[in-house]
PDB file of N, CA and C in Angstrom:
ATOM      1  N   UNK A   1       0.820  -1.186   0.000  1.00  0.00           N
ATOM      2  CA  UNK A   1       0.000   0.000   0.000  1.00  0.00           C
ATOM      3  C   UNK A   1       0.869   1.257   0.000  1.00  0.00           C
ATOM      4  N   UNK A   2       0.389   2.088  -0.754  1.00  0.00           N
ATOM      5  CA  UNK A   2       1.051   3.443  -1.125  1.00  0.00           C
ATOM      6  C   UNK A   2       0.602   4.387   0.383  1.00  0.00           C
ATOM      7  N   UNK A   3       1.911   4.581   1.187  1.00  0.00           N
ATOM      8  CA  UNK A   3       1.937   5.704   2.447  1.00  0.00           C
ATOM      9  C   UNK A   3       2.362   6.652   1.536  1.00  0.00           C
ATOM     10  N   UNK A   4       1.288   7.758   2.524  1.00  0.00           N
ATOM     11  CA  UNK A   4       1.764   9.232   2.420  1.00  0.00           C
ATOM     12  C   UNK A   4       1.758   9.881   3.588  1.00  0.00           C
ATOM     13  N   UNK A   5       2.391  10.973   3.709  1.00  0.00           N
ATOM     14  CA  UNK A   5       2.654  11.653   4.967  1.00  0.00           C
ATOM     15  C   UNK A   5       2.246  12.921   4.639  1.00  0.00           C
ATOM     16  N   UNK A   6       1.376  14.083   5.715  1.00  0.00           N
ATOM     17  CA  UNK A   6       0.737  15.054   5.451  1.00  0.00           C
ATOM     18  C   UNK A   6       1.508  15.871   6.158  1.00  0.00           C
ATOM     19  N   UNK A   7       1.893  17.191   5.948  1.00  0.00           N
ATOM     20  CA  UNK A   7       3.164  17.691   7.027  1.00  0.00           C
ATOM     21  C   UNK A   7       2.092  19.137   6.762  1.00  0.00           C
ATOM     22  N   UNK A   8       1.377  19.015   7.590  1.00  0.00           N
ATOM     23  CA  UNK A   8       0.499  20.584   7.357  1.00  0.00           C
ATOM     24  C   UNK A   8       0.271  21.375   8.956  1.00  0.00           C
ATOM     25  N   UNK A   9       0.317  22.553   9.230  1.00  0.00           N
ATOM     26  CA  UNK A   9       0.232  22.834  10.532  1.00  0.00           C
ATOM     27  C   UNK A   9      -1.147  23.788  10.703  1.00  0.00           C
ATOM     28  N   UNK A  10      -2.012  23.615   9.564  1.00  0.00           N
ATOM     29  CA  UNK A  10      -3.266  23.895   9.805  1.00  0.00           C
ATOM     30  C   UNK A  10      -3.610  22.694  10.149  1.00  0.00           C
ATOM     31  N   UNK A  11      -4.440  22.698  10.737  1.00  0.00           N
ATOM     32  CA  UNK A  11      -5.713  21.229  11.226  1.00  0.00           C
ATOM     33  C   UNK A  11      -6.716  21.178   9.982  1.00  0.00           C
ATOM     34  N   UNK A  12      -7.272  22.196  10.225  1.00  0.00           N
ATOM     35  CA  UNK A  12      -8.495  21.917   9.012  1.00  0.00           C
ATOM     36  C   UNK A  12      -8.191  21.633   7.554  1.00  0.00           C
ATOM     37  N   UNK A  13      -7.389  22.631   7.053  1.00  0.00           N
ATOM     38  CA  UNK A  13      -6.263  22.337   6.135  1.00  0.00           C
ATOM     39  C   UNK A  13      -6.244  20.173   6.070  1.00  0.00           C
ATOM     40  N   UNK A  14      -4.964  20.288   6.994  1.00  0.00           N
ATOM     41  CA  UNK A  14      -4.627  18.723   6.886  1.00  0.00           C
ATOM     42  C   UNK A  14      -5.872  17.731   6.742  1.00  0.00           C
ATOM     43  N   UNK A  15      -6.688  17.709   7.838  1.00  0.00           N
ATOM     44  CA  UNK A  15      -7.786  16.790   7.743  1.00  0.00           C
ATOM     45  C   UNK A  15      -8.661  16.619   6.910  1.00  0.00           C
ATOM     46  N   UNK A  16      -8.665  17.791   5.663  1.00  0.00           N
ATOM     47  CA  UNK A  16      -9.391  17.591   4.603  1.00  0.00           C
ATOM     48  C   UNK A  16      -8.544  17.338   3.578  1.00  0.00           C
ATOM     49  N   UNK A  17      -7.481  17.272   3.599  1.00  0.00           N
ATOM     50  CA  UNK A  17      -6.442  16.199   2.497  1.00  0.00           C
ATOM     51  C   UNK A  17      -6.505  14.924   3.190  1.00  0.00           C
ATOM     52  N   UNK A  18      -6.168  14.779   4.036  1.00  0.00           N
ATOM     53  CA  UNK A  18      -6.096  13.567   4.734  1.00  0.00           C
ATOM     54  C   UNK A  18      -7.589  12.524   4.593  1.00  0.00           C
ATOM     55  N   UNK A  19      -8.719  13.345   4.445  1.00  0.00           N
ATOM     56  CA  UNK A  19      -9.944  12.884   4.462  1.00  0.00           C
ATOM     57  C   UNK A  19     -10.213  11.940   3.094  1.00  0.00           C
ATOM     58  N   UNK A  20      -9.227  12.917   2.302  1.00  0.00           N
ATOM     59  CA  UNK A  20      -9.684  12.253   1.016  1.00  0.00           C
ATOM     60  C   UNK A  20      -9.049  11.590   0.640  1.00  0.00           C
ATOM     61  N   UNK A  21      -7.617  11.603   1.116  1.00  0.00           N
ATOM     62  CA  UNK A  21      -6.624  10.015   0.379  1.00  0.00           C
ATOM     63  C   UNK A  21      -7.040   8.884   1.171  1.00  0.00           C
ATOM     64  N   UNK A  22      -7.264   9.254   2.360  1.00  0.00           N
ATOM     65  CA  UNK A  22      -7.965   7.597   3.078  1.00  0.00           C
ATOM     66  C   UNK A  22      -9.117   7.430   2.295  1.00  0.00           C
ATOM     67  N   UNK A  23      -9.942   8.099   1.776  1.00  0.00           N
ATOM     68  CA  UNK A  23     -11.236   7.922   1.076  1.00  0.00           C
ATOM     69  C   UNK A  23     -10.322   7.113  -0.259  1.00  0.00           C
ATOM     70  N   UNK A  24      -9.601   7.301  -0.738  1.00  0.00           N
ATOM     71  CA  UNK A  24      -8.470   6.705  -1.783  1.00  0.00           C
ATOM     72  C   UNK A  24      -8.324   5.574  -1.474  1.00  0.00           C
ATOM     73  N   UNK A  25      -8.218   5.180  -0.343  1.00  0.00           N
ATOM     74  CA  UNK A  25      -7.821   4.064  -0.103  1.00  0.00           C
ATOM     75  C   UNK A  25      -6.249   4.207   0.425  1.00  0.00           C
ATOM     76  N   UNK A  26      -5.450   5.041   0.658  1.00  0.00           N
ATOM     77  CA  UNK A  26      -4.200   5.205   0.852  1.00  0.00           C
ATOM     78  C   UNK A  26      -4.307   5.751   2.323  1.00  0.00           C
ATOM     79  N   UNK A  27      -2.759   4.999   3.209  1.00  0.00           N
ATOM     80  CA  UNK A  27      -2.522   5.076   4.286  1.00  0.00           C
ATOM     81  C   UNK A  27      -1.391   6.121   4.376  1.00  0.00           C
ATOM     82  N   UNK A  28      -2.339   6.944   5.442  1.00  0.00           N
ATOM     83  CA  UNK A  28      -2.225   8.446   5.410  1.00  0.00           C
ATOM     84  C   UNK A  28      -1.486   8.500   7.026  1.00  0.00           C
ATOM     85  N   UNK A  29      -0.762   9.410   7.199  1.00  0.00           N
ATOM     86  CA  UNK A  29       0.383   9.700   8.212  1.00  0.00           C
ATOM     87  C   UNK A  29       0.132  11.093   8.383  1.00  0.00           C
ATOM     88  N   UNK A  30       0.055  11.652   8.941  1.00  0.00           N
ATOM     89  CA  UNK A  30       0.296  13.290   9.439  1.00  0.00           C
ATOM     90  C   UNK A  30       1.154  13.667  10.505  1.00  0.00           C
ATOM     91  N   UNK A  31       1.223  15.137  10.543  1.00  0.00           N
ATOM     92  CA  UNK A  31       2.518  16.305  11.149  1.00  0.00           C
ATOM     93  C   UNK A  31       2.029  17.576  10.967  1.00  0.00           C
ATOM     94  N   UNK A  32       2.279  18.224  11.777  1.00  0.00           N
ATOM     95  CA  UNK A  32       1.889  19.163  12.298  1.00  0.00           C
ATOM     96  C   UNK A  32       3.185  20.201  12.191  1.00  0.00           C
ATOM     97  N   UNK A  33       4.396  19.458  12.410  1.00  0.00           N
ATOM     98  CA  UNK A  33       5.474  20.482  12.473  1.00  0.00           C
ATOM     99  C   UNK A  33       6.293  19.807  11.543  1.00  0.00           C
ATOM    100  N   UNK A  34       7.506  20.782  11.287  1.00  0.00           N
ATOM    101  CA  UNK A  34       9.010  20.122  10.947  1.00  0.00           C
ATOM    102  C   UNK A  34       9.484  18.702  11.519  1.00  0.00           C
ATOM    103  N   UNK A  35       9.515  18.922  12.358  1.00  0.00           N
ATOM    104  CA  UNK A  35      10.067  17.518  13.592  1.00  0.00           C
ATOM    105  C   UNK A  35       9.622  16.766  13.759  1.00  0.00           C
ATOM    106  N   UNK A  36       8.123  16.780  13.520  1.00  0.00           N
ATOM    107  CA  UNK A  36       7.239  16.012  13.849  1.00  0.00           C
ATOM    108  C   UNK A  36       7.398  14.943  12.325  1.00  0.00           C
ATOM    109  N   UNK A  37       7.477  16.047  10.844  1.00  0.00           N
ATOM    110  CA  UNK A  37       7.188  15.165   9.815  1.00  0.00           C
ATOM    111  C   UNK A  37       8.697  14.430   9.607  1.00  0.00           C
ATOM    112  N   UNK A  38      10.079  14.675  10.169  1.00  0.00           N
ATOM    113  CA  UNK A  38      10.812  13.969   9.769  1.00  0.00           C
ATOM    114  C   UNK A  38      10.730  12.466  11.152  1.00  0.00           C
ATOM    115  N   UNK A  39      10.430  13.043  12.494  1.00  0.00           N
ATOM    116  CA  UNK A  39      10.194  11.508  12.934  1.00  0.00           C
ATOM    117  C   UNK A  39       9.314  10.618  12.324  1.00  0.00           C
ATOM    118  N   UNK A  40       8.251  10.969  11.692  1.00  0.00           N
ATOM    119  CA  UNK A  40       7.184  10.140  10.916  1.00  0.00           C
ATOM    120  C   UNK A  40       8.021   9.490   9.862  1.00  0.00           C
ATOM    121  N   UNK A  41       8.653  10.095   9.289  1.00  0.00           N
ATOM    122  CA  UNK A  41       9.916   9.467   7.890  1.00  0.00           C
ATOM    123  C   UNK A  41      11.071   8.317   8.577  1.00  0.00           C
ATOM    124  N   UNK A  42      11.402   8.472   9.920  1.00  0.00           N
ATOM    125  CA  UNK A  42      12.182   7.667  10.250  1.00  0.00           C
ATOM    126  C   UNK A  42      11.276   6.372  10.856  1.00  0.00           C
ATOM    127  N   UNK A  43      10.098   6.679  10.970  1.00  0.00           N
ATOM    128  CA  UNK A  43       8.945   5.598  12.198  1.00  0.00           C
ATOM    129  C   UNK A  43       7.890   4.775  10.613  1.00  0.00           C
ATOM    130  N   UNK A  44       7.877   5.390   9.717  1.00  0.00           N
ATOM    131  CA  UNK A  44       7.128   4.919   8.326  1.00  0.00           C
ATOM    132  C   UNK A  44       8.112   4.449   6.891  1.00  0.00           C
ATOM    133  N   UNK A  45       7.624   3.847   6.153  1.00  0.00           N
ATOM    134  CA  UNK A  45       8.249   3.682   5.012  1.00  0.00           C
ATOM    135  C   UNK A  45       7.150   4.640   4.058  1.00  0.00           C
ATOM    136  N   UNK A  46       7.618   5.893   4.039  1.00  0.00           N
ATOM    137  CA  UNK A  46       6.760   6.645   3.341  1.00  0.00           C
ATOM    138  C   UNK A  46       7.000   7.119   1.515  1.00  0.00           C
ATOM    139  N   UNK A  47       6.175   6.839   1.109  1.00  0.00           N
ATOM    140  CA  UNK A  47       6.016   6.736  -0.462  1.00  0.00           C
ATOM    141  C   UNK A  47       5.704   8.121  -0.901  1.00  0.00           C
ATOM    142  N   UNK A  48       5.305   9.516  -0.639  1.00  0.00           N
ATOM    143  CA  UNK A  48       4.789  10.589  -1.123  1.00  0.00           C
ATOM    144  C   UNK A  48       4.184  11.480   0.330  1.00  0.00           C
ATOM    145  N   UNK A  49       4.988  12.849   0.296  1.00  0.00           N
ATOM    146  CA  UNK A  49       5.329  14.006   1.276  1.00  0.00           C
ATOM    147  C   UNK A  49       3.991  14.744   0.378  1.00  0.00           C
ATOM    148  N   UNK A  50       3.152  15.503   1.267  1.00  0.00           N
ATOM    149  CA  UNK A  50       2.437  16.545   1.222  1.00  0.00           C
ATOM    150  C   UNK A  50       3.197  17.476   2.288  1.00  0.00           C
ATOM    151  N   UNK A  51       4.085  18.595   1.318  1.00  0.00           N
ATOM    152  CA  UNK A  51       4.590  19.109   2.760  1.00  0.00           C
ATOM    153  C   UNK A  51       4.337  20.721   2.970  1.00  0.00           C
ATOM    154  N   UNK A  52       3.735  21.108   3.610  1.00  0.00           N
ATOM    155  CA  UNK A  52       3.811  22.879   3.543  1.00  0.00           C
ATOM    156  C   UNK A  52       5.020  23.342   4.144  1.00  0.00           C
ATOM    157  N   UNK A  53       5.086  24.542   3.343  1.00  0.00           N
ATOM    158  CA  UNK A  53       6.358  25.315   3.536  1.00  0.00           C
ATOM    159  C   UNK A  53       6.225  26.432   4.621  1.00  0.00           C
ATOM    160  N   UNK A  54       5.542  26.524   5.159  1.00  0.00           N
ATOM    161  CA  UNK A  54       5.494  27.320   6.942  1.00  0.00           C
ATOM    162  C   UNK A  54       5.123  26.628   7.376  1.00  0.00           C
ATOM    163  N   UNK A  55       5.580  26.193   8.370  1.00  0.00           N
ATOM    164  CA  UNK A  55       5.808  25.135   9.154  1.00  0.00           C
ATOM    165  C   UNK A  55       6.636  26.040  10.618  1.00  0.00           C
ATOM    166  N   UNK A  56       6.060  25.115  11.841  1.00  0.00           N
ATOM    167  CA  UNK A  56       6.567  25.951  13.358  1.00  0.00           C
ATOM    168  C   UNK A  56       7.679  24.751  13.310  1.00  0.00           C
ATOM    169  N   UNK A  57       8.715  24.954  14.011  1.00  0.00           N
ATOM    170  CA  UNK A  57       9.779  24.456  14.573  1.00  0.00           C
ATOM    171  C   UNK A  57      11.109  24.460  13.148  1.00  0.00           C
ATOM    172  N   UNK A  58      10.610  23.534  12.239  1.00  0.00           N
ATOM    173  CA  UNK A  58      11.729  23.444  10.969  1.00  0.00           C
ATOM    174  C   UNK A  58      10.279  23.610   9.916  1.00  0.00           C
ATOM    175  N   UNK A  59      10.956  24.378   8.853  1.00  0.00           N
ATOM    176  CA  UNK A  59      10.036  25.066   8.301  1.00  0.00           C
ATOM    177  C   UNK A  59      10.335  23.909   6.605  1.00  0.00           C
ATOM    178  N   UNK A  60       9.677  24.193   5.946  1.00  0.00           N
ATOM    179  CA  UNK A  60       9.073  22.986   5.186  1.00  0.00           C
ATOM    180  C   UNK A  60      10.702  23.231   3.854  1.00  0.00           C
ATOM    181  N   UNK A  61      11.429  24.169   3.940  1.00  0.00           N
ATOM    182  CA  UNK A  61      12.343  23.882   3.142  1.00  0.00           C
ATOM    183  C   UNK A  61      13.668  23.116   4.035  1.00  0.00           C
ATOM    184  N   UNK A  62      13.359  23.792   5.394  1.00  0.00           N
ATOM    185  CA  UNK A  62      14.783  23.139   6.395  1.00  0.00           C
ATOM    186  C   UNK A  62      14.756  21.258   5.702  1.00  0.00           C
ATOM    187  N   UNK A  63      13.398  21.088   5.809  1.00  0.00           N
ATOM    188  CA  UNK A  63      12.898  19.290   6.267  1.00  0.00           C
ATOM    189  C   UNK A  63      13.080  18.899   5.016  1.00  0.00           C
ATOM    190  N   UNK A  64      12.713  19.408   3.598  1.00  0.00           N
ATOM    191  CA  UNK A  64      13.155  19.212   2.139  1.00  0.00           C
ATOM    192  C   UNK A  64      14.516  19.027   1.914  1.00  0.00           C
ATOM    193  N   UNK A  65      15.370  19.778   2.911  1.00  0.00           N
ATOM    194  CA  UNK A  65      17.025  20.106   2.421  1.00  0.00           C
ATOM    195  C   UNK A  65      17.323  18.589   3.223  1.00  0.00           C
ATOM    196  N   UNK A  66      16.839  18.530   4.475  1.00  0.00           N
ATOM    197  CA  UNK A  66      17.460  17.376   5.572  1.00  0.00           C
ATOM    198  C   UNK A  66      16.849  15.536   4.759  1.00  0.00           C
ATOM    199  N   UNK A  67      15.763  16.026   4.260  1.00  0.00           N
ATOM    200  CA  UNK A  67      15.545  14.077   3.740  1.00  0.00           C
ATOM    201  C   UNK A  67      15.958  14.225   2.504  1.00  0.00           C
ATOM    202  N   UNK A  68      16.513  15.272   1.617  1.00  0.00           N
ATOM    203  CA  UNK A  68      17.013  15.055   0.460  1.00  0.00           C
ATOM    204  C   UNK A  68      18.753  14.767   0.843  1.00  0.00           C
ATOM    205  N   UNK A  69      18.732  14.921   1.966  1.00  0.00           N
ATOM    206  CA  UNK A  69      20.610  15.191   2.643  1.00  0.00           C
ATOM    207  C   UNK A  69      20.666  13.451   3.058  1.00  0.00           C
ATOM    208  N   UNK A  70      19.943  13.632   3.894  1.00  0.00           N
ATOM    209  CA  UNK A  70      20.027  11.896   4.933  1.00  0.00           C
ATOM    210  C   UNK A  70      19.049  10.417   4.782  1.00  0.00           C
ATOM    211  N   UNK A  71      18.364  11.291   3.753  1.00  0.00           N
ATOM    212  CA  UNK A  71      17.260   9.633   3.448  1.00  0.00           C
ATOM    213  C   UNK A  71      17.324   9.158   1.481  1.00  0.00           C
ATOM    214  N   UNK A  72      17.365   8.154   1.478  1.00  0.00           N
ATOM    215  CA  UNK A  72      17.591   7.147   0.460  1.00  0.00           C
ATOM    216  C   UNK A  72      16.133   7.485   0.015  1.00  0.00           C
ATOM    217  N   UNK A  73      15.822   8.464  -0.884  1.00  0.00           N
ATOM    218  CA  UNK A  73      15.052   8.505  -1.644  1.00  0.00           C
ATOM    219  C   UNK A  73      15.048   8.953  -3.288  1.00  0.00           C
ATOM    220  N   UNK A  74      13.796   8.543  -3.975  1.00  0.00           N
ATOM    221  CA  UNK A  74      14.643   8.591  -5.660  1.00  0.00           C
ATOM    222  C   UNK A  74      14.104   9.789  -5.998  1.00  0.00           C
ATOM    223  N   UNK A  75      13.115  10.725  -5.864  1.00  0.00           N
ATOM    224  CA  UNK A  75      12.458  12.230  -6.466  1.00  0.00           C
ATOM    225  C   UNK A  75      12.242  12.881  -5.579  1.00  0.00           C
ATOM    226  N   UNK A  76      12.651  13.755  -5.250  1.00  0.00           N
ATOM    227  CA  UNK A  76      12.208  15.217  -4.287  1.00  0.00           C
ATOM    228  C   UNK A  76      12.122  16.047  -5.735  1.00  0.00           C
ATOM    229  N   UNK A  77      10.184  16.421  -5.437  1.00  0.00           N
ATOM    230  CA  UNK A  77       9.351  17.138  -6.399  1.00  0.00           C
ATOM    231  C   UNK A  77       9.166  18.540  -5.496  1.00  0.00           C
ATOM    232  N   UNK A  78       9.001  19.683  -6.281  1.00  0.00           N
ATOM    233  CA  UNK A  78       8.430  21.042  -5.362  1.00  0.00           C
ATOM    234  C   UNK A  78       7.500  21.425  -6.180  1.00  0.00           C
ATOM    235  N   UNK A  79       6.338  21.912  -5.428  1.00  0.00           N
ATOM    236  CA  UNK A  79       5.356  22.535  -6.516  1.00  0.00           C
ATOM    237  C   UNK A  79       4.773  23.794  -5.705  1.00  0.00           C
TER     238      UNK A  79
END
């Protein structure tokens, strides 16, 4: 099954992405902060980052620079 991880620090925001990839059928992970979405990356085998770029603690480019630096992955996309 295709994981994704939601790295959003709105609530309402997140839970209505989140609402709809589980409606997908896809197992959905969320974060709230910087820190929060890279422990989720070390605790998941995650397949596809929804990540916002303001973000409290590490802000959504710090966490882009750090799993493109330290994790074995094949596409870091920005849109």
């Amino acid at each position: 099954m295709v994981q994704i991880l939601v790295v959003e620090d709105d609530a309402n925001i997140r839970n209505v992405i989140c609402s709809y990839l589980k409606k997908e059928g896809f197992v959905v992970h969320e974060a709230d902060d910087g820190l929060e979405a890279l422990e989720e990356m070390d605790s998941h085998p995650i397949d596809l980052i929804f990540l916002d770029i303001m973000l409290p603690e590490k802000d959504g480019w710090e966490v882009c620079q750090e799993i493109r630096r330290d994790r074995d992955i094949r596409e870091v996309s920005q849109v």
